[in-house]
Protein backbone atom coordinates (compact mmCIF):
# COMPACT_ATOMS: atom_id res chain seq x y z
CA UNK A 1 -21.76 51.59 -149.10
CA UNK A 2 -21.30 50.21 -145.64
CA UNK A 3 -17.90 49.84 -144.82
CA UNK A 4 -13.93 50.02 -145.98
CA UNK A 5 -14.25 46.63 -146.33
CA UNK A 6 -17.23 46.92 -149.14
CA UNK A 7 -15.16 49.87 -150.67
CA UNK A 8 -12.40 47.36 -150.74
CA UNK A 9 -14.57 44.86 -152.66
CA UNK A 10 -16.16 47.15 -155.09
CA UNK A 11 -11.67 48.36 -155.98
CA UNK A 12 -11.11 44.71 -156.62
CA UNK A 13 -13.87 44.04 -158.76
CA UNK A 14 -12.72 47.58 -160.63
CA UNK A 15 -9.75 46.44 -160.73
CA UNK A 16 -11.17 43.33 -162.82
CA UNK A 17 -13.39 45.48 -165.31
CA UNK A 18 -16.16 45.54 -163.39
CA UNK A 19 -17.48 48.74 -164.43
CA UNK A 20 -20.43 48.77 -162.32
CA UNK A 21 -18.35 48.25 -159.48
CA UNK A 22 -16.10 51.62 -160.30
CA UNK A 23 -19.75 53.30 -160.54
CA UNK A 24 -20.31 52.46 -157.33
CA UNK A 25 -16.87 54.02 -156.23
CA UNK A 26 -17.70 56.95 -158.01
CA UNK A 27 -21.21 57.31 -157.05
CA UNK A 28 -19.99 57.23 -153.37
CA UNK A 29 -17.16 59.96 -153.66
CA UNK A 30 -18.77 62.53 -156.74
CA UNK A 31 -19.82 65.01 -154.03
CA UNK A 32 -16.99 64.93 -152.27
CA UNK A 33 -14.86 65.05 -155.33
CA UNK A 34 -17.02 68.26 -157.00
CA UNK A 35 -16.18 69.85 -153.68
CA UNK A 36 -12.26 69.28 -153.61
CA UNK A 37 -11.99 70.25 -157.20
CA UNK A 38 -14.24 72.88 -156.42
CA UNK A 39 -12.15 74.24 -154.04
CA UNK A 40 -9.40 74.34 -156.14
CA UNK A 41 -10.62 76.09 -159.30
CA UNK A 42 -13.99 78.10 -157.93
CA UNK A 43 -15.90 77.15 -161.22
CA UNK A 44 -18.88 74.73 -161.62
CA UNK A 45 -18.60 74.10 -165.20
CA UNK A 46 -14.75 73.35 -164.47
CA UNK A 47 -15.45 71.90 -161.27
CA UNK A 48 -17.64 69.06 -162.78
CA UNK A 49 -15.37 68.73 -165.49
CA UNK A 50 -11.95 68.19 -163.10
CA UNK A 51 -13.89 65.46 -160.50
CA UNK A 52 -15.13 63.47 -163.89
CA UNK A 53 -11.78 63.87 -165.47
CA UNK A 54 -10.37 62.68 -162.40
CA UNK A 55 -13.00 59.88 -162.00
CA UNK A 56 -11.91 58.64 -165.90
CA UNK A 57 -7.87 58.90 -164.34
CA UNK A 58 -8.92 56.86 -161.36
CA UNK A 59 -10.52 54.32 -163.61
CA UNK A 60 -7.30 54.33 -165.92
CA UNK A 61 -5.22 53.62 -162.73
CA UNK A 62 -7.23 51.19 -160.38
CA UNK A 63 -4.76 48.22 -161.40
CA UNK A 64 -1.92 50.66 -159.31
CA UNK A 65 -3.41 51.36 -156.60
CA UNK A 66 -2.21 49.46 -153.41
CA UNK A 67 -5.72 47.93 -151.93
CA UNK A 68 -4.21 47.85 -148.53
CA UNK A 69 -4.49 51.72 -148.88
CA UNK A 70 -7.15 53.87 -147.97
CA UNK A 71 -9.07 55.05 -151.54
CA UNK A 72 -10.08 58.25 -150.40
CA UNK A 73 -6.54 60.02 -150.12
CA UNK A 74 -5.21 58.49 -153.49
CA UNK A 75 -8.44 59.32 -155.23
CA UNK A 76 -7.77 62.98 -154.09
CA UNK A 77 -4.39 63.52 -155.16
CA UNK A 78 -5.90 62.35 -158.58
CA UNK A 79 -8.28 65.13 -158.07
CA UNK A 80 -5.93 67.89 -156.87
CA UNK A 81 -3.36 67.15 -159.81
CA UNK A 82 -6.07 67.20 -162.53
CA UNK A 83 -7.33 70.56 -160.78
CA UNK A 84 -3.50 72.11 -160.45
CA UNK A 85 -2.96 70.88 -164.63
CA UNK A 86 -6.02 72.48 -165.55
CA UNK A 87 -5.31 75.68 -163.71
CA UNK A 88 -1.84 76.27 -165.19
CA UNK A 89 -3.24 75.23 -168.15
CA UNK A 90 -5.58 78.30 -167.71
CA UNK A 91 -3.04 80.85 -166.72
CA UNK A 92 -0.85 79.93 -169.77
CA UNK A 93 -3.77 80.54 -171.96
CA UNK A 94 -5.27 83.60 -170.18
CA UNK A 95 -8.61 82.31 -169.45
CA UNK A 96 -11.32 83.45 -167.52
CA UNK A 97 -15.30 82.58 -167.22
CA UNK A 98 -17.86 84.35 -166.95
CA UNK A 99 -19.02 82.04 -163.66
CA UNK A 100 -15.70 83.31 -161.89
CA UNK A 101 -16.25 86.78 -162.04
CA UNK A 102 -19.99 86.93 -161.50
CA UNK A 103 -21.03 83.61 -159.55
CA UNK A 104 -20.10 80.90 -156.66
CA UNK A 105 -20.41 77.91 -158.04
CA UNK A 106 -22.92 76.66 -155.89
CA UNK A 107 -26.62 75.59 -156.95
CA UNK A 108 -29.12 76.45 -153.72
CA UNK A 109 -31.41 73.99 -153.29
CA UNK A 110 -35.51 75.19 -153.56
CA UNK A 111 -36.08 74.41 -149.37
CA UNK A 112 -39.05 76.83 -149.40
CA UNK A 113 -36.32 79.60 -147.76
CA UNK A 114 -37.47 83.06 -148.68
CA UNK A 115 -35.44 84.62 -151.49
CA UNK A 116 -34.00 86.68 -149.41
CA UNK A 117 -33.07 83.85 -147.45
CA UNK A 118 -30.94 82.23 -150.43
CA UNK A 119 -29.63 85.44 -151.19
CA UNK A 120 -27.98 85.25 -148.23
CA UNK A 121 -26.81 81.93 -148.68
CA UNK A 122 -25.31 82.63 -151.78
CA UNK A 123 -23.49 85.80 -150.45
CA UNK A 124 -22.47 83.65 -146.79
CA UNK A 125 -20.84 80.82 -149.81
CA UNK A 126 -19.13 83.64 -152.19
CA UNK A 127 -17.68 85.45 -149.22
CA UNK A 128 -16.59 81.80 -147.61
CA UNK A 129 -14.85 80.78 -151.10
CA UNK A 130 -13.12 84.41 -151.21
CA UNK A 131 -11.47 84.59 -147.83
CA UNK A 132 -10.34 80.65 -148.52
CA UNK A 133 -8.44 82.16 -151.29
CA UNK A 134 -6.93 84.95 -149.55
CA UNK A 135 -5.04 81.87 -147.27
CA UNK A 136 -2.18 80.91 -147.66
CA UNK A 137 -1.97 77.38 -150.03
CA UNK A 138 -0.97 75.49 -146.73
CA UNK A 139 -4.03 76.36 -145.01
CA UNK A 140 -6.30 76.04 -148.16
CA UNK A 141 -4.77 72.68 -147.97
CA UNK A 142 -5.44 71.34 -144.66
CA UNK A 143 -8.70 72.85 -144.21
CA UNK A 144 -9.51 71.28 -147.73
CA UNK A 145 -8.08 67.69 -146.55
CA UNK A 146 -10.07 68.05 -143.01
CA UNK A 147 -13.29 69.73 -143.55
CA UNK A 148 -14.36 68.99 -147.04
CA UNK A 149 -12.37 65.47 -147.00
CA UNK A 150 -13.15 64.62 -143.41
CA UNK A 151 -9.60 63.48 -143.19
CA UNK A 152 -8.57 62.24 -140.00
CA UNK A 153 -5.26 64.18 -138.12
CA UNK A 154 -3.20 60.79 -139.02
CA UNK A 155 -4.36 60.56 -142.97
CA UNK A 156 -3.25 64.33 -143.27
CA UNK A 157 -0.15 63.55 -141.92
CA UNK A 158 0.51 60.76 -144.15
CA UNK A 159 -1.09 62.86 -147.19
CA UNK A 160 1.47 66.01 -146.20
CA UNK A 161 4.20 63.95 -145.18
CA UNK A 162 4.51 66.35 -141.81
CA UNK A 163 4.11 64.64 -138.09
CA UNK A 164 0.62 64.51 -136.57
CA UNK A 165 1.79 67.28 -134.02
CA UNK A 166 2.44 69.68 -137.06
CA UNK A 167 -1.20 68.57 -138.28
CA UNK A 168 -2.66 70.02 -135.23
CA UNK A 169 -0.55 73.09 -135.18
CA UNK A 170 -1.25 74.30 -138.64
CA UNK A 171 -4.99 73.20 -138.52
CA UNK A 172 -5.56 75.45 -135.67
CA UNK A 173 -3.32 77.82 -137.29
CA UNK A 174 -5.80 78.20 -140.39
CA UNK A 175 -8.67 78.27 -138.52
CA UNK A 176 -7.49 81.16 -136.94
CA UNK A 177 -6.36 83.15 -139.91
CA UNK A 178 -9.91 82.07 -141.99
CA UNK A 179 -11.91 83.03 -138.65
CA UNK A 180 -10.14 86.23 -139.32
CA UNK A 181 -10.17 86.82 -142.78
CA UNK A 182 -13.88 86.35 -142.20
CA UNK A 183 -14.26 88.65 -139.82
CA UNK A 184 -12.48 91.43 -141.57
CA UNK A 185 -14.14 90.80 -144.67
CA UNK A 186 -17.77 91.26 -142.95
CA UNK A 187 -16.80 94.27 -141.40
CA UNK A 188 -16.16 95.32 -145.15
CA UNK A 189 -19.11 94.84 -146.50
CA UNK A 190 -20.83 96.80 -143.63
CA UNK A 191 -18.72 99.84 -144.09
């Protein structure tokens, strides 16, 4: 897809049945979406499960949505509600996978790195995904809305509902406290 303006044609046409046209929608945001509900529930299986479920929601919805809106920001609070349903769901039912407690969630691609190599990889992601949960919510939050979303300062304010000034603020604010988290946590695993 090209520009706003094609994403804009492809939501009408949704928004008239065209099925292909929502395929095209949700072939251009899957990774994206895997990553924010990713993010939020640190389980593949789950993961896949929440951005499709969210995906079918979307669908369900496109006669809503307001096409002078950006997609991006209303398809992720689609995403981020299925993902905070699912995981209360989970707590009230006391469940637990066998992917949280021994894996990342993340497939490494075969780029002729060394095993060792994608060992690393895999322990660089795991120790990533741990010190973003050890942040507070509101710093899992913009971080998720700027780095994995690629949200511009102004869409995060709109998405919060906080001024652009307070954007900045608490972006540079959770960069700090991850940079630091990260840094304690290496220091860790070399003792």
């Amino acid at each position: 897809m090209d520009t706003a303006l094609d994403e804009k044609t492809l939501i009408k046409k949704a928004r008239k049945g065209d099925r292909a046209a929502f395929s095209a929608l949700v072939a251009e945001h899957q990774q994206r979406a895997y990553a924010v509900a990713y993010s939020f529930v640190r389980n593949r299986e789950d993961a896949l499960d929440m951005a499709q479920d969210a995906f079918v929601k979307a669908y369900q919805a496109i006669g809503r949505f307001d096409i002078k809106k950006p997609f991006v920001p209303w398809l992720y609070r689609i995403i981020k509600n299925t993902c905070l349903n699912h995981i209360e769901r989970k707590k009230r039912h006391g469940e637990t996978s066998l992917e949280e407690i021994t894996g990342t969630g993340y497939e490494i691609e075969d780029n002729g790195q060394s095993p060792r190599g994608s060992s690393e990889l895999l322990e660089q992601q795991g120790l990533l995904q741990h010190v973003l949960h050890q942040l507070s919510a509101e710093h899992r939050e913009i971080l998720r809305l700027r780095h994995l979303l690629e949200f511009s300062y102004d869409e995060i304010a709109d998405e919060l509902k906080i001024p652009k000034g307070t954007v900045m603020s608490r972006l540079h604010e959770a960069r700090k406290n991850l940079r630091r988290a990260l840094d304690k946590s290496k220091v860790a695993i070399h003792e």
